[in-house]
C-alpha atoms as a PDB file:
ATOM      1  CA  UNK A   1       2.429  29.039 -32.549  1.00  0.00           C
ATOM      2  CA  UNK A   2      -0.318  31.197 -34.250  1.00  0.00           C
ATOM      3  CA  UNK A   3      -2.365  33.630 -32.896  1.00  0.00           C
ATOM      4  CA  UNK A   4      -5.542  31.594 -32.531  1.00  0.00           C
ATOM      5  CA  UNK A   5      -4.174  28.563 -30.764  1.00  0.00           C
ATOM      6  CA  UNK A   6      -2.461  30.730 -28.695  1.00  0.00           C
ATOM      7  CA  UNK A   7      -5.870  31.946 -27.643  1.00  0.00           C
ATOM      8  CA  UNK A   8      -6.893  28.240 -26.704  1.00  0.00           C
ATOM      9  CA  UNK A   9      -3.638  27.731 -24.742  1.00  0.00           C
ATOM     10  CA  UNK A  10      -4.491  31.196 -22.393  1.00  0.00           C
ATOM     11  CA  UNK A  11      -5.050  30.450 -18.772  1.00  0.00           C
ATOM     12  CA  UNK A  12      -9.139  31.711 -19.325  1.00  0.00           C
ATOM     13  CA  UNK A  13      -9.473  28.282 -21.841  1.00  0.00           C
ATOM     14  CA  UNK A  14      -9.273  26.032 -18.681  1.00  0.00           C
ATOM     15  CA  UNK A  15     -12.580  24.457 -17.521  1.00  0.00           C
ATOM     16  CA  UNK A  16     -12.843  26.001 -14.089  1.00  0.00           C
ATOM     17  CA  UNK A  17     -15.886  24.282 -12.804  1.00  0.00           C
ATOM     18  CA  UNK A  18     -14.254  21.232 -13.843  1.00  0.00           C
ATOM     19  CA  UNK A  19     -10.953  21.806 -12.434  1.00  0.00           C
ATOM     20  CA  UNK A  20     -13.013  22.850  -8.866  1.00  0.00           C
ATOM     21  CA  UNK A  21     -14.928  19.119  -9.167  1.00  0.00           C
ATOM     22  CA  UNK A  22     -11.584  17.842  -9.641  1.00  0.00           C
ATOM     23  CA  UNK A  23     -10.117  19.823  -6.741  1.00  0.00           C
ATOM     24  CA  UNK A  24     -12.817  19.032  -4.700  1.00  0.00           C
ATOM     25  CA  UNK A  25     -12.822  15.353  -5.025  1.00  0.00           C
ATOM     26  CA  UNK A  26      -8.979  14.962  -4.550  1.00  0.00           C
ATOM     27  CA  UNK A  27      -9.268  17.353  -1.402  1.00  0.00           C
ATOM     28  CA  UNK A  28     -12.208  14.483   0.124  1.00  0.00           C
ATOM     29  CA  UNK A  29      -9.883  11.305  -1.064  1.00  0.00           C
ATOM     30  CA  UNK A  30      -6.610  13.157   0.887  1.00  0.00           C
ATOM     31  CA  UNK A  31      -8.634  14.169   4.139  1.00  0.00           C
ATOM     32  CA  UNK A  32      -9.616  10.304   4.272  1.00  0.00           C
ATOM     33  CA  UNK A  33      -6.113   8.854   3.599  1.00  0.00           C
ATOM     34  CA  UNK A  34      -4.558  11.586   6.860  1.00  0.00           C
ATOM     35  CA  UNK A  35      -7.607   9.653   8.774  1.00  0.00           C
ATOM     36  CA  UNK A  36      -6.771   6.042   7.745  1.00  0.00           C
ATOM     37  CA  UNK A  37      -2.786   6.688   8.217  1.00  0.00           C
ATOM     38  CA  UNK A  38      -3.852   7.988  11.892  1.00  0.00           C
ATOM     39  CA  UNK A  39      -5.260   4.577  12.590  1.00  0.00           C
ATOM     40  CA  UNK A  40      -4.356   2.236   9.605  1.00  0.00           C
ATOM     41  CA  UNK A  41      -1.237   3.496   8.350  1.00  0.00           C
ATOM     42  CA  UNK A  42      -0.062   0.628   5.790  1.00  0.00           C
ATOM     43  CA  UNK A  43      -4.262   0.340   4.025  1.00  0.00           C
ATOM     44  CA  UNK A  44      -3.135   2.963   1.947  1.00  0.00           C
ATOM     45  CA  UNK A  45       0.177   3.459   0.877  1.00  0.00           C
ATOM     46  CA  UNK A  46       1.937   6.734  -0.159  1.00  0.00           C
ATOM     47  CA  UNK A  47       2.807   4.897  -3.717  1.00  0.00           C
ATOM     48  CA  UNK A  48      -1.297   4.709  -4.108  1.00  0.00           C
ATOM     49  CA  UNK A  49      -2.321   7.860  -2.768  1.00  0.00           C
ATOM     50  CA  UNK A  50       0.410   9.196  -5.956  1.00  0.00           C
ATOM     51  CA  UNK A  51      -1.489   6.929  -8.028  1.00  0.00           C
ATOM     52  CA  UNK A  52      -4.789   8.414  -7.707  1.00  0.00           C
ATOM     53  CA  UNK A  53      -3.688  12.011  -7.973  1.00  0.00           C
ATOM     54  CA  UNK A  54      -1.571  11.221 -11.254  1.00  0.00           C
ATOM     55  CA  UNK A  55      -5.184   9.609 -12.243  1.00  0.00           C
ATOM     56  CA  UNK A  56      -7.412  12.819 -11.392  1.00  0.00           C
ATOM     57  CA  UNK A  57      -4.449  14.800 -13.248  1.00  0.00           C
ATOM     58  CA  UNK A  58      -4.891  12.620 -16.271  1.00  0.00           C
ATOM     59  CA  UNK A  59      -8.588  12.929 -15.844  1.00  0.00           C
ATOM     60  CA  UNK A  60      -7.683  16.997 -15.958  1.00  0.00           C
ATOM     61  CA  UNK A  61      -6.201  16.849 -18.667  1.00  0.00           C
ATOM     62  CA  UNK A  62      -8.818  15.356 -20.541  1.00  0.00           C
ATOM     63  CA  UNK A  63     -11.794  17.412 -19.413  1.00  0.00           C
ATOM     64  CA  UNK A  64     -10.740  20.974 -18.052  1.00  0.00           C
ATOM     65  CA  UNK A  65      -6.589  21.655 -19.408  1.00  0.00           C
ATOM     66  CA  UNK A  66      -6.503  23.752 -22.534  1.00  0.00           C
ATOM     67  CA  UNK A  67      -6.028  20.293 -24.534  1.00  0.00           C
ATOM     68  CA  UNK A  68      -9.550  20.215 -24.726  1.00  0.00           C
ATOM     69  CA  UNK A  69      -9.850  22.786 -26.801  1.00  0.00           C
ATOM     70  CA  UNK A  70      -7.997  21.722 -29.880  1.00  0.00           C
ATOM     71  CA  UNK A  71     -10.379  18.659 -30.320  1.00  0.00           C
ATOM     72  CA  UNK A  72     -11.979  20.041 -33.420  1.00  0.00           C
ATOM     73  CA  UNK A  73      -8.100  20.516 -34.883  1.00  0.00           C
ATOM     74  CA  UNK A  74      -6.952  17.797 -34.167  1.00  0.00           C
ATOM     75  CA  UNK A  75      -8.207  13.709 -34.109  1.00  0.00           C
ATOM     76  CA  UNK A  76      -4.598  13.287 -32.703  1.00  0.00           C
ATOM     77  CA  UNK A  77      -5.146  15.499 -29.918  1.00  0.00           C
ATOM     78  CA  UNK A  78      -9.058  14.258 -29.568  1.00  0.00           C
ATOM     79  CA  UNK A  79      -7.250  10.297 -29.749  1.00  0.00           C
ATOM     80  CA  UNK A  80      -4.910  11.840 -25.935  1.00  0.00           C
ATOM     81  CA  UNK A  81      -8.234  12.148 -24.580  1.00  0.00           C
ATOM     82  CA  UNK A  82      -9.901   8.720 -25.383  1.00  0.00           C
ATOM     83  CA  UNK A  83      -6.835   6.916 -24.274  1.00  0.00           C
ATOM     84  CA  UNK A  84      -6.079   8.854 -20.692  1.00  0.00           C
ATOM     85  CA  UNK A  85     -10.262   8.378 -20.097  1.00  0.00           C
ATOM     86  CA  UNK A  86     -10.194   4.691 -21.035  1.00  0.00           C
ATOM     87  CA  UNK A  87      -6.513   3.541 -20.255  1.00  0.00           C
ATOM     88  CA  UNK A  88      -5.056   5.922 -18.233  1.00  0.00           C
ATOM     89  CA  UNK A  89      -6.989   7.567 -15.366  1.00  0.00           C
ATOM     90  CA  UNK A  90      -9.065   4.831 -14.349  1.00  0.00           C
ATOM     91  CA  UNK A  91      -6.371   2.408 -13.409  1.00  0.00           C
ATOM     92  CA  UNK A  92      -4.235   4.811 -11.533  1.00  0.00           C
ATOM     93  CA  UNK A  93      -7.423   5.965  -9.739  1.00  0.00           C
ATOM     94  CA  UNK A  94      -8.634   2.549  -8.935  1.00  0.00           C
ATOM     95  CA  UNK A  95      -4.407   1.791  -7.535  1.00  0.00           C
ATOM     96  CA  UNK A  96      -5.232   4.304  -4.945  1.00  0.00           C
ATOM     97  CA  UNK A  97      -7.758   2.478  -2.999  1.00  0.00           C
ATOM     98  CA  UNK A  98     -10.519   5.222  -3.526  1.00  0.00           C
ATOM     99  CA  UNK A  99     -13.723   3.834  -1.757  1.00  0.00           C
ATOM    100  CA  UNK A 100     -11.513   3.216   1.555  1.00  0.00           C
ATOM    101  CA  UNK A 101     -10.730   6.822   1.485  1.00  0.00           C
ATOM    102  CA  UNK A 102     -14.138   8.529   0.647  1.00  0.00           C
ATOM    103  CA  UNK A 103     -15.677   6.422   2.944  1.00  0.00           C
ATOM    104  CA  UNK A 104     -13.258   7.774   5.449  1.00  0.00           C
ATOM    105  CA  UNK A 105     -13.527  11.431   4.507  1.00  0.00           C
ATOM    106  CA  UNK A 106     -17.492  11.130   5.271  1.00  0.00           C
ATOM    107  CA  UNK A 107     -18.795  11.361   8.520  1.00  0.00           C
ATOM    108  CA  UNK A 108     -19.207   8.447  10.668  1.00  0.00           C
ATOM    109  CA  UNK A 109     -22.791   8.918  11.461  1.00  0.00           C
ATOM    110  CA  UNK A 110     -24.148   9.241   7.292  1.00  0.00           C
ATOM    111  CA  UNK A 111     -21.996   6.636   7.278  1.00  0.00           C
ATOM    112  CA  UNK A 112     -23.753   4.386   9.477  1.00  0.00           C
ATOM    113  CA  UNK A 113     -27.224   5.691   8.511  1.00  0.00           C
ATOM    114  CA  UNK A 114     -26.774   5.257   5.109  1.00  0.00           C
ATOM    115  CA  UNK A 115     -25.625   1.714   5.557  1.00  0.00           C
ATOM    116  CA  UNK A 116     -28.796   0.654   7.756  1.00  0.00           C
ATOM    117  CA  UNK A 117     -30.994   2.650   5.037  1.00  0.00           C
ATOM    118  CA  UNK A 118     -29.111   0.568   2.398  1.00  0.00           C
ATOM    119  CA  UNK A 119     -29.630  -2.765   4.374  1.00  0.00           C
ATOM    120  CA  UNK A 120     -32.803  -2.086   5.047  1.00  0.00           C
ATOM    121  CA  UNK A 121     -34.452  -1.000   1.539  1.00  0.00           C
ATOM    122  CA  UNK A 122     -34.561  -4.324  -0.831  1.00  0.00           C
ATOM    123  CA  UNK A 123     -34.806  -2.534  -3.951  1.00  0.00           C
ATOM    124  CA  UNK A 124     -31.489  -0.825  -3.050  1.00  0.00           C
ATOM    125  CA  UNK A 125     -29.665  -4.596  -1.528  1.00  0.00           C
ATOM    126  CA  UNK A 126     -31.166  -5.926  -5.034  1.00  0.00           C
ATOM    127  CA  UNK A 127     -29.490  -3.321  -7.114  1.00  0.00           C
ATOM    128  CA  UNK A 128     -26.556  -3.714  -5.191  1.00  0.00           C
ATOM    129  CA  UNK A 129     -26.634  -7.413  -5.559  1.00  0.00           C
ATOM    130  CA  UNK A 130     -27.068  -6.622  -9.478  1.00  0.00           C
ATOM    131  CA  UNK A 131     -24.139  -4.357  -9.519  1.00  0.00           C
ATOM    132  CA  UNK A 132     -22.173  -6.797  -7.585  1.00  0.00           C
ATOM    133  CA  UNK A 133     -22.911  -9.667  -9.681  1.00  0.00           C
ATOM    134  CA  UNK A 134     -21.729  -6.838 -13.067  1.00  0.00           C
ATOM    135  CA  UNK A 135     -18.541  -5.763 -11.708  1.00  0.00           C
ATOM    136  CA  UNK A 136     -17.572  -9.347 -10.740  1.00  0.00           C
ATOM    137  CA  UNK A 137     -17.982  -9.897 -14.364  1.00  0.00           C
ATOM    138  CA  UNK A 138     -14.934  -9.661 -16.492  1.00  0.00           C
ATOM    139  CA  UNK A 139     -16.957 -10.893 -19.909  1.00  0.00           C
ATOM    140  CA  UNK A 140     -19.216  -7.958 -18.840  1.00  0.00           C
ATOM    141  CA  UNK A 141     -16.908  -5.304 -17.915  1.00  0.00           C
ATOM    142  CA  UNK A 142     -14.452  -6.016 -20.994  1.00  0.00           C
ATOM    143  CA  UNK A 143     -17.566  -6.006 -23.449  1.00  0.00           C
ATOM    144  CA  UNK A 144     -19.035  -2.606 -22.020  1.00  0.00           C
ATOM    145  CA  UNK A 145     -15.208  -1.450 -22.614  1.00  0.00           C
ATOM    146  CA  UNK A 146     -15.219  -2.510 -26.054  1.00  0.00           C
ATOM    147  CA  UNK A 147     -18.600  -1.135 -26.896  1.00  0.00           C
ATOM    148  CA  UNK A 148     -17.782   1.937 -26.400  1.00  0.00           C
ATOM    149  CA  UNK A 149     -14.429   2.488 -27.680  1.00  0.00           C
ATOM    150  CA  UNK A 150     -16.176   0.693 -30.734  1.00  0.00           C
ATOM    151  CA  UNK A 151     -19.510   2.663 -30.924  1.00  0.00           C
ATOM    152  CA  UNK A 152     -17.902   5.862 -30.419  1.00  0.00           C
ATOM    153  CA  UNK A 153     -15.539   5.710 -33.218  1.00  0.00           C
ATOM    154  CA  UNK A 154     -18.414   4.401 -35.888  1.00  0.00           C
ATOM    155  CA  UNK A 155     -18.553   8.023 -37.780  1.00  0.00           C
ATOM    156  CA  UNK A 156     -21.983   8.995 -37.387  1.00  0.00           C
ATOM    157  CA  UNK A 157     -21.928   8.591 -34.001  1.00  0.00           C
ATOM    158  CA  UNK A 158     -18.112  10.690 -33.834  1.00  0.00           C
ATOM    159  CA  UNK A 159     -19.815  13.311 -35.836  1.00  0.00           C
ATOM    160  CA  UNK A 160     -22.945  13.746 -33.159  1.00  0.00           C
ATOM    161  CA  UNK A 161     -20.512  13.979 -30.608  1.00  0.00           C
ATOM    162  CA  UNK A 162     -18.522  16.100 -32.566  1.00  0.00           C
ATOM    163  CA  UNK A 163     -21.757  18.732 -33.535  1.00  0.00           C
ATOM    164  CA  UNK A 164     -23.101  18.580 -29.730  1.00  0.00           C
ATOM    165  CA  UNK A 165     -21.630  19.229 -26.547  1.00  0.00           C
ATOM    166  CA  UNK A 166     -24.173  17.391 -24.693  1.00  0.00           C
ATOM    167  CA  UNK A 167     -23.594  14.318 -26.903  1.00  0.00           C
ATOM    168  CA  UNK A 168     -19.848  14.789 -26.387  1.00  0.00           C
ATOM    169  CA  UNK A 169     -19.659  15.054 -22.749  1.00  0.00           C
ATOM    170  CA  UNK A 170     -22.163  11.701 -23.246  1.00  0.00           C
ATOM    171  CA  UNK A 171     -18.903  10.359 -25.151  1.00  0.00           C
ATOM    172  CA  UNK A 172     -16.751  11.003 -22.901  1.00  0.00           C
ATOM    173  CA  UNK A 173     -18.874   9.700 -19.618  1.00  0.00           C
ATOM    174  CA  UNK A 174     -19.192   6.352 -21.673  1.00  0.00           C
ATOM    175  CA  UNK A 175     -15.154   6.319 -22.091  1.00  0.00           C
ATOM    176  CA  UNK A 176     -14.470   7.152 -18.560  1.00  0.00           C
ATOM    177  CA  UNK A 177     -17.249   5.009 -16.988  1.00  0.00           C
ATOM    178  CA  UNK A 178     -16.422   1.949 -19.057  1.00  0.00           C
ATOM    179  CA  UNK A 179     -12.661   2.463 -18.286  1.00  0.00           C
ATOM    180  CA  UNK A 180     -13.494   2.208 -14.786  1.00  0.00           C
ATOM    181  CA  UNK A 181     -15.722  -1.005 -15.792  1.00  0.00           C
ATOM    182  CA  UNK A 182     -12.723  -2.745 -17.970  1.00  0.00           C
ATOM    183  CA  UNK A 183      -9.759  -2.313 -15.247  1.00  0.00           C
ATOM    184  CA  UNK A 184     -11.816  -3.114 -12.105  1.00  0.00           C
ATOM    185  CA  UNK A 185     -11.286  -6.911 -12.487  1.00  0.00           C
ATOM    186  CA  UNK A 186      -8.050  -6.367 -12.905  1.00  0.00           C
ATOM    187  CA  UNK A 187      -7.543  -3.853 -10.174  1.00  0.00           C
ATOM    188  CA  UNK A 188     -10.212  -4.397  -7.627  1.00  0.00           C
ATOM    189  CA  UNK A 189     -10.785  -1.401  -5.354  1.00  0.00           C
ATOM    190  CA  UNK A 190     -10.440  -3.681  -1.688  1.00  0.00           C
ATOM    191  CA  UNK A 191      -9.244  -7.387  -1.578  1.00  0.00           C
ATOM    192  CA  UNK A 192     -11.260  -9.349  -3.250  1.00  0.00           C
ATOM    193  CA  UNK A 193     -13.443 -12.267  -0.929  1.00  0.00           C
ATOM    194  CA  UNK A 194     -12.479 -14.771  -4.026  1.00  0.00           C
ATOM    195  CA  UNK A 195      -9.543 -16.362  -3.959  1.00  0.00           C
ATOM    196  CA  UNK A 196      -9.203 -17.098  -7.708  1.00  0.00           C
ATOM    197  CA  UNK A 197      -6.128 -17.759 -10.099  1.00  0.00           C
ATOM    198  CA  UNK A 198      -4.795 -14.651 -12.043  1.00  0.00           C
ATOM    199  CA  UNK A 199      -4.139 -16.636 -15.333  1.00  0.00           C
ATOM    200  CA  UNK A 200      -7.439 -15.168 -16.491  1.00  0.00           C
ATOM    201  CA  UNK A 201      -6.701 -11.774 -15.572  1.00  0.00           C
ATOM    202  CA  UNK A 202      -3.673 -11.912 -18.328  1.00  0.00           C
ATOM    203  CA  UNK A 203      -5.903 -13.169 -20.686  1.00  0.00           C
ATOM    204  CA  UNK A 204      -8.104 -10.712 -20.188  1.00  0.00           C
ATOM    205  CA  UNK A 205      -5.568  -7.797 -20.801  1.00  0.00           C
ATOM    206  CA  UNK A 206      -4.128  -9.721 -23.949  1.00  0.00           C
ATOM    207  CA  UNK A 207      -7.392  -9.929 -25.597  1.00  0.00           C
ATOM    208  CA  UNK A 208      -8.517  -6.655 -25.239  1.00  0.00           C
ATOM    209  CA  UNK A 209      -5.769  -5.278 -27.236  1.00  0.00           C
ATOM    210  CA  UNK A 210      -7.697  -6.726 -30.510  1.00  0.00           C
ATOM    211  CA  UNK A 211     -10.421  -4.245 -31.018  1.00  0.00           C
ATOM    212  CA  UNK A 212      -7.647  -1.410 -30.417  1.00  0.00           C
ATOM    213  CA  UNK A 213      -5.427  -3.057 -32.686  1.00  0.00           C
ATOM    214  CA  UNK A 214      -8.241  -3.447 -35.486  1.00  0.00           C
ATOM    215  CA  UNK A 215      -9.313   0.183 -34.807  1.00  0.00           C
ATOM    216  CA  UNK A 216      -5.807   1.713 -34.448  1.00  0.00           C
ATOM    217  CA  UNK A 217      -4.664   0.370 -37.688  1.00  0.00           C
ATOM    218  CA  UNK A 218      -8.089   1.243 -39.847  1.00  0.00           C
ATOM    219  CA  UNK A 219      -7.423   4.815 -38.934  1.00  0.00           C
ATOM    220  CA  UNK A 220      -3.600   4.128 -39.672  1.00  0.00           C
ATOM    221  CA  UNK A 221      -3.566   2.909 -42.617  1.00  0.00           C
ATOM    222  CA  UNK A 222      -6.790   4.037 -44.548  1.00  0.00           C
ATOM    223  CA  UNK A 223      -6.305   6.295 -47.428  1.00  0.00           C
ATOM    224  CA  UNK A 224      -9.490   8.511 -47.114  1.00  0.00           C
ATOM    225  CA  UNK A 225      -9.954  10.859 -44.199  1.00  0.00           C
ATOM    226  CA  UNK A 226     -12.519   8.888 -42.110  1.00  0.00           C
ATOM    227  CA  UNK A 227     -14.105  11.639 -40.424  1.00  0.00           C
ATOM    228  CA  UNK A 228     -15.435  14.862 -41.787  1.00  0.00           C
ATOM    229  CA  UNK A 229     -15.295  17.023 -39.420  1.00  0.00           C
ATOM    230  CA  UNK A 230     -11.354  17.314 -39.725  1.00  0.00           C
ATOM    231  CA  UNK A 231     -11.935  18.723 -43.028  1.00  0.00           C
ATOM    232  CA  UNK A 232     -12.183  22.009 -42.604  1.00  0.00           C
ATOM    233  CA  UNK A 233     -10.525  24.693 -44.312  1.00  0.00           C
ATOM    234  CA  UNK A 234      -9.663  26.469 -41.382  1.00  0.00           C
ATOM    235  CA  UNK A 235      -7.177  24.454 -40.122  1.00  0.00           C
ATOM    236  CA  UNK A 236      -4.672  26.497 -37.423  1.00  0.00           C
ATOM    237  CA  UNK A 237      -1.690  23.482 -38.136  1.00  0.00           C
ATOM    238  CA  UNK A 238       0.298  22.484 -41.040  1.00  0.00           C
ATOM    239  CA  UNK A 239      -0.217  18.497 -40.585  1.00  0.00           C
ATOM    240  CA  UNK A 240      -2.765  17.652 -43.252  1.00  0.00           C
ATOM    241  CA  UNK A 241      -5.714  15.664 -42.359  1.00  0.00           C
ATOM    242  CA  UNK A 242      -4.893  12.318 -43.333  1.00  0.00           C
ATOM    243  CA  UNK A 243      -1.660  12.762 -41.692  1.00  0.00           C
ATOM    244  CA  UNK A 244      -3.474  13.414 -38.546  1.00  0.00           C
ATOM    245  CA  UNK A 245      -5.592  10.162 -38.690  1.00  0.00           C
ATOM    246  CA  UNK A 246      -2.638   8.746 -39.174  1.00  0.00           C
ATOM    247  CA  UNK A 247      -0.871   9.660 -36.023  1.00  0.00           C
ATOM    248  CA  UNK A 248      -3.908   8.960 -34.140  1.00  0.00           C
ATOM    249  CA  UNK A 249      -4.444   5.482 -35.027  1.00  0.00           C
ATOM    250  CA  UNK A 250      -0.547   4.972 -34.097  1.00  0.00           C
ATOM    251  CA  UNK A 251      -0.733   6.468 -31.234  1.00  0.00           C
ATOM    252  CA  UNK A 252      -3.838   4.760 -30.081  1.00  0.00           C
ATOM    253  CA  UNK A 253      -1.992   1.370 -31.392  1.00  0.00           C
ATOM    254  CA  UNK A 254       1.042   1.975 -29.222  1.00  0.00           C
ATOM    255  CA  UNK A 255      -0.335   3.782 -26.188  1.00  0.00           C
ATOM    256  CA  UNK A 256      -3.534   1.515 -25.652  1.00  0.00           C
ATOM    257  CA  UNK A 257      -0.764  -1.643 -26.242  1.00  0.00           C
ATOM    258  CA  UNK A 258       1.428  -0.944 -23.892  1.00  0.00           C
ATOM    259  CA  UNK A 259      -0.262   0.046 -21.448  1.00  0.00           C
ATOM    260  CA  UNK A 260      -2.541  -3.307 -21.340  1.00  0.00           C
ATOM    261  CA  UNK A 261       0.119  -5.552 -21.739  1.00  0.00           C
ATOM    262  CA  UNK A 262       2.422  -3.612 -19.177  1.00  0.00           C
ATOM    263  CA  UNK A 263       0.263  -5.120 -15.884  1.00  0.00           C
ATOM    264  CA  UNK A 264      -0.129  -8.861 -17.637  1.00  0.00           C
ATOM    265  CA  UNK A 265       3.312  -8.634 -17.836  1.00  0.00           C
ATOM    266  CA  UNK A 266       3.383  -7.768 -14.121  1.00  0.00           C
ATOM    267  CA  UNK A 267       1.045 -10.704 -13.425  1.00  0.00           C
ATOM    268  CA  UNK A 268       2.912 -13.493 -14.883  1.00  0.00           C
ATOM    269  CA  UNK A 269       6.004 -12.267 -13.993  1.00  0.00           C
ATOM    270  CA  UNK A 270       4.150 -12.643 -10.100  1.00  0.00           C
ATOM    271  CA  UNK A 271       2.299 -16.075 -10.986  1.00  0.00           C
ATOM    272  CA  UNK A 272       5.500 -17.475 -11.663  1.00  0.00           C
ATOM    273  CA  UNK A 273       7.598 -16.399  -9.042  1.00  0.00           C
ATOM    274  CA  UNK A 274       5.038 -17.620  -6.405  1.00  0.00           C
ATOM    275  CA  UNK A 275       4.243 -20.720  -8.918  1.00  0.00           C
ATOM    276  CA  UNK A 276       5.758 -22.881  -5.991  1.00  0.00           C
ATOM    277  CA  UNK A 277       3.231 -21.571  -3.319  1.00  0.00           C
ATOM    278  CA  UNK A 278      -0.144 -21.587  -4.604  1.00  0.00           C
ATOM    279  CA  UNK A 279      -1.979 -20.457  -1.652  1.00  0.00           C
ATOM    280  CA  UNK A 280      -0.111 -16.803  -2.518  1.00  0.00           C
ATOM    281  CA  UNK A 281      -1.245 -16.167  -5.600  1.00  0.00           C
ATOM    282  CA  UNK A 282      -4.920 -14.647  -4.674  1.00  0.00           C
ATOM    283  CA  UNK A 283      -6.232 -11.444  -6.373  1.00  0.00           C
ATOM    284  CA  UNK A 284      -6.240  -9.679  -3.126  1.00  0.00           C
ATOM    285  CA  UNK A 285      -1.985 -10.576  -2.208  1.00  0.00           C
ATOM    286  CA  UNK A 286      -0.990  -9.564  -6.157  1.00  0.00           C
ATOM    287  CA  UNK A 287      -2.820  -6.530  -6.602  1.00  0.00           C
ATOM    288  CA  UNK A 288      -1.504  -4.164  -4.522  1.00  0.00           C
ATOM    289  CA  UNK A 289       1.982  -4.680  -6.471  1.00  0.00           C
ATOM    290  CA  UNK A 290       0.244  -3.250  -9.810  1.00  0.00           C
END
């Protein structure tokens, strides 16, 4: 390892206000799951609570580890981030039952008061009712998903992110916050009031492997490098910069693949185990087995 990238890997490279955000919010989401397991101990079980904190790592790792410092070497590297903001972190934070836990960790009384404020203000129940009626959505949530992953990798709008940090952390709010979008219809943070069929969830997960697949393999197997920026002549690794596209498109291909099909698998393997009792096979009695 050279000099300079040995710089970016020191211990001073981490993002310490991120890393105390990070801390902080884990810290709130454990001191509500020690409350719920005094009273409710099997709402959140010890499998989800090491979901969510394997999600907040992977979150980490995009936004404060020393990884993020090698995005302007690397599209391979910058490709890690995309897919633990979009694929990774937000399902394994949405497994561990998050709003059950904050809620928890706040005090009962802003609890209560902001509930009653809530109830009572109708521009707030309307925007609620708005949100409501977009996260129950799966054409919605799967085409704000694709959007992004989309928009993001059109080149002039890589570059901007690439020039400006404000733009990037943009980027990056747009991967995380539509990754939290796509997989809450498949992983719904409490049990679901609707008792509906799974079937759709599966093709939900199948389909949405088709913009990643067209994406993946235009960076795979184009011969021009598609993005400037990983042009430069200052290059701290050997792989050249074609060679890098082309090990982030496959890894995007792979990753993004795997781990979409992985939970449809899950699902029909549960839809037709139960396929003799019908009245099992709600959202809100599968999910928890994700």
């Amino acid at each position: 390892m050279t000099p300079p990238i040995q710089s970016e890997f020191a211990p001073w490279s981490i993002s310490y206000p991120v890393t105390f955000v990070l801390l902080l919010v884990a810290c709130g989401y454990f001191r509500g799951w020690l409350g719920l397991r005094n009273t409710s101990p099997n709402l959140i079980l010890p499998w989800q609570v090491a979901a969510f904190i394997t999600g907040m790592f992977a979150l980490w790792l995009a936004l404060g580890s020393q990884l993020r410092t090698l995005h302007h070497e690397l599209l391979s590297i910058h490709m890690v981030d995309h897919v633990l903001l979009m694929a990774v972190a937000p399902p394994l934070i949405l497994l561990g039952a998050p709003f059950r836990s904050f809620v928890q960790a706040l005090p009962r009384r802003f609890v209560r008061e902001a509930s009653a404020w809530f109830q009572s203000w109708s521009p707030m129940r309307r925007l609620g009712q708005r949100l409501g009626h977009v996260l129950g959505n799966p054409i919605l949530c799967w085409l704000a998903a694709v959007i992004a992953l989309v928009g993001w990798h059109v080149p002039a709008a890589f570059e901007l992110a690439m020039r400006s940090n404000l733009w990037h952390a943009f980027e990056y709010a747009c991967f995380f916050g539509t990754g939290l979008l796509f997989w809450w219809p498949v992983i719904p943070p409490w049990p679901s009031v609707a008792q509906s069929p799974r079937w759709p969830t599966v093709l939900y997960l199948f389909f949405a492997t088709f913009p990643c697949d067209v994406l993946s393999a235009f960076l795979t197997f184009c011969d021009r490098v598609v993005y400037p920026c990983y042009l430069s002549e200052n290059r701290q690794f050997s792989i050249s910069p074609l060679q890098d596209q082309e090990y982030a498109g496959a890894l995007m291909w792979v990753c993004v693949t795997f781990i979409y099909l992985l939970p449809a698998v899950v699902i029909t393997t549960q839809l037709l185990s139960h396929s003799h009792d019908p009245d099992r096979l709600s959202s809100s009695q599968i999910r928890p087995t994700l």
